[in-house]
N, C-alpha and C. Protein backbone atom coordinates (compact mmCIF):
# COMPACT_ATOMS: atom_id res chain seq x y z
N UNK A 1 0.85 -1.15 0.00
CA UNK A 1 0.00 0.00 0.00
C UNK A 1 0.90 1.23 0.00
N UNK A 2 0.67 2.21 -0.82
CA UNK A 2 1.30 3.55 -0.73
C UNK A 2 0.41 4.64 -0.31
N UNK A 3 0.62 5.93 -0.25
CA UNK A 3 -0.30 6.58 0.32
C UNK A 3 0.85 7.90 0.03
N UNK A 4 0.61 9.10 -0.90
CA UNK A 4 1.22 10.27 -1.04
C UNK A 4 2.54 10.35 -1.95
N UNK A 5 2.59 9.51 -2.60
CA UNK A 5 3.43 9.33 -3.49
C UNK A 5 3.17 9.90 -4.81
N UNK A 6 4.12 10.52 -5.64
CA UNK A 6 3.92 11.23 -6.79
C UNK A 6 3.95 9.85 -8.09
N UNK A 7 2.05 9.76 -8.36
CA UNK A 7 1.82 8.58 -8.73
C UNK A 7 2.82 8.22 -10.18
N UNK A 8 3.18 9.66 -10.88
CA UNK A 8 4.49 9.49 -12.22
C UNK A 8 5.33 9.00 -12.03
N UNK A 9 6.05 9.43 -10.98
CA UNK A 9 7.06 8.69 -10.27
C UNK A 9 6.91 7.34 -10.02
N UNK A 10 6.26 6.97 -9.34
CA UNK A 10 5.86 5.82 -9.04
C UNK A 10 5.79 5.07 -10.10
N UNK A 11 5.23 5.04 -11.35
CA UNK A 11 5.05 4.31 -12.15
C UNK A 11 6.45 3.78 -12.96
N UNK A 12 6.77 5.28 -13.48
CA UNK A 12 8.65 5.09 -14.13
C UNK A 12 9.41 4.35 -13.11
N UNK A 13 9.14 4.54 -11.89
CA UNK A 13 10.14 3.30 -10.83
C UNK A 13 9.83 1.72 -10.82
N UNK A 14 8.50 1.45 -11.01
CA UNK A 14 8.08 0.59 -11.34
C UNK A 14 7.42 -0.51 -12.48
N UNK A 15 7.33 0.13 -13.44
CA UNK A 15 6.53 -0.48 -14.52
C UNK A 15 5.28 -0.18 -14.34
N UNK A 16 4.52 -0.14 -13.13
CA UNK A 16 3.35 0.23 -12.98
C UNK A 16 2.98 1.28 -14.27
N UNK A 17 0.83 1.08 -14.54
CA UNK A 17 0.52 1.72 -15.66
C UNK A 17 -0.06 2.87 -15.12
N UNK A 18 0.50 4.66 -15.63
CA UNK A 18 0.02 5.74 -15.40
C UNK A 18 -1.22 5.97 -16.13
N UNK A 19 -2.21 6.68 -15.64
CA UNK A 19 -3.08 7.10 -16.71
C UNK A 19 -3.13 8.90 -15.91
N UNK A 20 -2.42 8.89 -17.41
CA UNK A 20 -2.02 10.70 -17.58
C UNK A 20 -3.45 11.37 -17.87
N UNK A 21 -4.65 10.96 -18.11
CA UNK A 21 -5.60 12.11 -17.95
C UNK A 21 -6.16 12.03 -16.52
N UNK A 22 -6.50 10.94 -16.07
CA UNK A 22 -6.57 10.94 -14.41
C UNK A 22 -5.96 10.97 -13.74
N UNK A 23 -4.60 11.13 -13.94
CA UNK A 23 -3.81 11.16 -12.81
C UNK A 23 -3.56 10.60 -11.83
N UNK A 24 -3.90 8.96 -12.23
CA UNK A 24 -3.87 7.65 -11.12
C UNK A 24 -3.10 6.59 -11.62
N UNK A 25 -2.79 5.59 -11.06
CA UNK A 25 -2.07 4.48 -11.38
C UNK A 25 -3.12 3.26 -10.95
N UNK A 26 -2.89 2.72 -12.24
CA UNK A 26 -3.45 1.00 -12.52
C UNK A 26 -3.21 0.45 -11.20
N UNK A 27 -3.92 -0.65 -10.86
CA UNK A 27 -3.22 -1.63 -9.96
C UNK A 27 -1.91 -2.10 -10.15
N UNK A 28 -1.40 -2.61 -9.61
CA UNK A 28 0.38 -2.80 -9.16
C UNK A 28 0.40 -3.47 -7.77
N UNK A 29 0.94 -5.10 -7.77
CA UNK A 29 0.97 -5.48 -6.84
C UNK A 29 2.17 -6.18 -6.87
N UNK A 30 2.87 -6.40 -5.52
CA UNK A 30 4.16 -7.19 -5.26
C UNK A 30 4.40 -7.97 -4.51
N UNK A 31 4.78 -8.91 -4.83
CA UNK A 31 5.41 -10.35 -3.61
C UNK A 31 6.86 -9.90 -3.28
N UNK A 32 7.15 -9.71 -2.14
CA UNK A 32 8.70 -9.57 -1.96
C UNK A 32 9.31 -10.73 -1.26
N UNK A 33 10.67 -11.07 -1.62
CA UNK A 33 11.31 -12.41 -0.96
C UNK A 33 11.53 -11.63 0.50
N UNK A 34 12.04 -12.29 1.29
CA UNK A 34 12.43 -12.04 2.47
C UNK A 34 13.75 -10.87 2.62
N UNK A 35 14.53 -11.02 1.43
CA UNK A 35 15.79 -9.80 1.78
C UNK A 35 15.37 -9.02 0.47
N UNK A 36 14.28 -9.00 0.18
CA UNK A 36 13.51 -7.59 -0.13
C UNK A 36 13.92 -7.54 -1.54
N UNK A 37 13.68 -8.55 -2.17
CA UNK A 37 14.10 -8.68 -3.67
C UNK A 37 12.34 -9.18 -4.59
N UNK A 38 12.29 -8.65 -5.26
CA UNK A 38 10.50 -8.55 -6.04
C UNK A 38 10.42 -10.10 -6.65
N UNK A 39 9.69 -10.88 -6.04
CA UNK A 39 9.63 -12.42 -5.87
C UNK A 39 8.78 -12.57 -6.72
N UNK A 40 7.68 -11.57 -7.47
CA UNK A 40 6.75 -11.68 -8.33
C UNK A 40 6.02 -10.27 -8.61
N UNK A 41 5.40 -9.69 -9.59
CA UNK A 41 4.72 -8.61 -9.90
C UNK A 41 3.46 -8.81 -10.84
N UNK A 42 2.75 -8.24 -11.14
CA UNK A 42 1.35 -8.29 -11.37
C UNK A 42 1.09 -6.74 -11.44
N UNK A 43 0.81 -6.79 -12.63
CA UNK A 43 0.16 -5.13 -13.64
C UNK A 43 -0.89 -5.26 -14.01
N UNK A 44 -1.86 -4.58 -14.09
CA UNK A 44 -3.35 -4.17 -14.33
C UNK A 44 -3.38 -3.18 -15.14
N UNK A 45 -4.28 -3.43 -16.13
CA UNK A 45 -4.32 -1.71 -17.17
C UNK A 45 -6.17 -2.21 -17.01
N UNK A 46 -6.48 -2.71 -16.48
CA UNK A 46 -8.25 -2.82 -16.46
C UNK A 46 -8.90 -3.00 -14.59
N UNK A 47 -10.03 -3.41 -14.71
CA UNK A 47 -10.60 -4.11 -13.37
C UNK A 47 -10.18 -5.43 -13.15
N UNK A 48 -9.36 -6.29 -14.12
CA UNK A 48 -9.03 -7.36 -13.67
C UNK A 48 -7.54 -7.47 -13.60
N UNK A 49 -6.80 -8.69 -13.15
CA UNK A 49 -5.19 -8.74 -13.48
C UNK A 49 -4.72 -8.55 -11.86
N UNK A 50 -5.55 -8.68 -10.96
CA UNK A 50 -4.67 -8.12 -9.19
C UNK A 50 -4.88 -9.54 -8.39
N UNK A 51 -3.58 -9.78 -8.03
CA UNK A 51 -3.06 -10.53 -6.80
C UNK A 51 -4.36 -10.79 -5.93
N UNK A 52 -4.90 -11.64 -5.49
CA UNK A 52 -5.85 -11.87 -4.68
C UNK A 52 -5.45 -12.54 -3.28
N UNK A 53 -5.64 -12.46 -2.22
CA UNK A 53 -5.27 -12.99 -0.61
C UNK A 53 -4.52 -14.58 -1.09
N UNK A 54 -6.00 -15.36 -1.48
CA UNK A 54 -5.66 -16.76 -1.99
C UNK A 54 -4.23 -17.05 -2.98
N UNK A 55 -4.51 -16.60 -3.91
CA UNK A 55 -3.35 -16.20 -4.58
C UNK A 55 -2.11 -16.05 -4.41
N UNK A 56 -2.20 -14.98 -3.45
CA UNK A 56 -0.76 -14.81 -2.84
C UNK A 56 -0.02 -16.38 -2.10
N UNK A 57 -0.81 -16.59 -0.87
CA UNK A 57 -0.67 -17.81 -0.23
C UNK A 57 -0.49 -18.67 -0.42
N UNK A 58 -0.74 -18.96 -1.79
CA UNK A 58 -0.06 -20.36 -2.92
C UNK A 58 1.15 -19.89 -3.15
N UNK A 59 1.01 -18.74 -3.88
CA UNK A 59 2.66 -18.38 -4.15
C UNK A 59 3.84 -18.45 -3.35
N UNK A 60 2.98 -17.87 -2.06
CA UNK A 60 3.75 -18.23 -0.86
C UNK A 60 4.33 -19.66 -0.42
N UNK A 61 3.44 -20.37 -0.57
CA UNK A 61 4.06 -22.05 -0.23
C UNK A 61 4.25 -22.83 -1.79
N UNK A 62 4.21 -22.32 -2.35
CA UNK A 62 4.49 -22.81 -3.81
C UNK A 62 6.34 -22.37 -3.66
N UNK A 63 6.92 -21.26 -3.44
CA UNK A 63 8.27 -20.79 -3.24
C UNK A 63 8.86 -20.85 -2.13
N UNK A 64 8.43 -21.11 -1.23
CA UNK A 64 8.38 -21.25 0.15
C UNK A 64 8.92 -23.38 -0.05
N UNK A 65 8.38 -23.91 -1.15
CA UNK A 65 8.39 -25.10 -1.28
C UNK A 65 9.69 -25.57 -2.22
N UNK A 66 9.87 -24.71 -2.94
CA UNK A 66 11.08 -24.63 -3.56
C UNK A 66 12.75 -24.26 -3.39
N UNK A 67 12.43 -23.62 -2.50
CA UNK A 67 13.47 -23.26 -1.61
C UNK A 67 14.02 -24.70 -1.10
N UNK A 68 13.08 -25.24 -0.05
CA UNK A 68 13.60 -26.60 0.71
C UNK A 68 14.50 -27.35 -0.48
C-alpha cells in the first residue's frame, strides 16, 4: 500500500501503468522475498489482473516449497 506518493514517479520506478488524464495508477501489486528482492509482480491496465489474498498464499508455499 502507498499513500502520497507522486503517482508518475511511481510508475517510471516501477513499470506500474500511469493514466495521464486521471492522474492515477493501474493496480500494481508485489510479492517480496524475504531480503527484499520482487519475488513476483502483477500489472493491471483494467478491473481485472490483481493478486488476490488466496493467490498470494499459494505463491507463498508454492516458493516457500522450492526453496527446501
Amino acid at each position: 500500500m502507498a499513500f502520497g506518493l507522486d503517482a508518475r514517479d511511481f510508475a517510471t520506478r516501477t513499470g506500474a501503468f500511469f493514466d495521464a488524464e486521471g492522474r492515477y495508477l493501474q493496480a500494481a501489486g508485489f510479492l517480496l522475498a524475504p531480503a527484499g528482492r520482487v519475488a513476483t509482480a502483477v500489472y493491471s491496465t483494467s478491473a481485472i489482473g490483481r493478486l488476490t489474498a488466496a493467490d498470494t498464499l499459494g505463491l507463498i508455499d508454492y516458493l516457500t516449497s522450492k526453496r527446501s
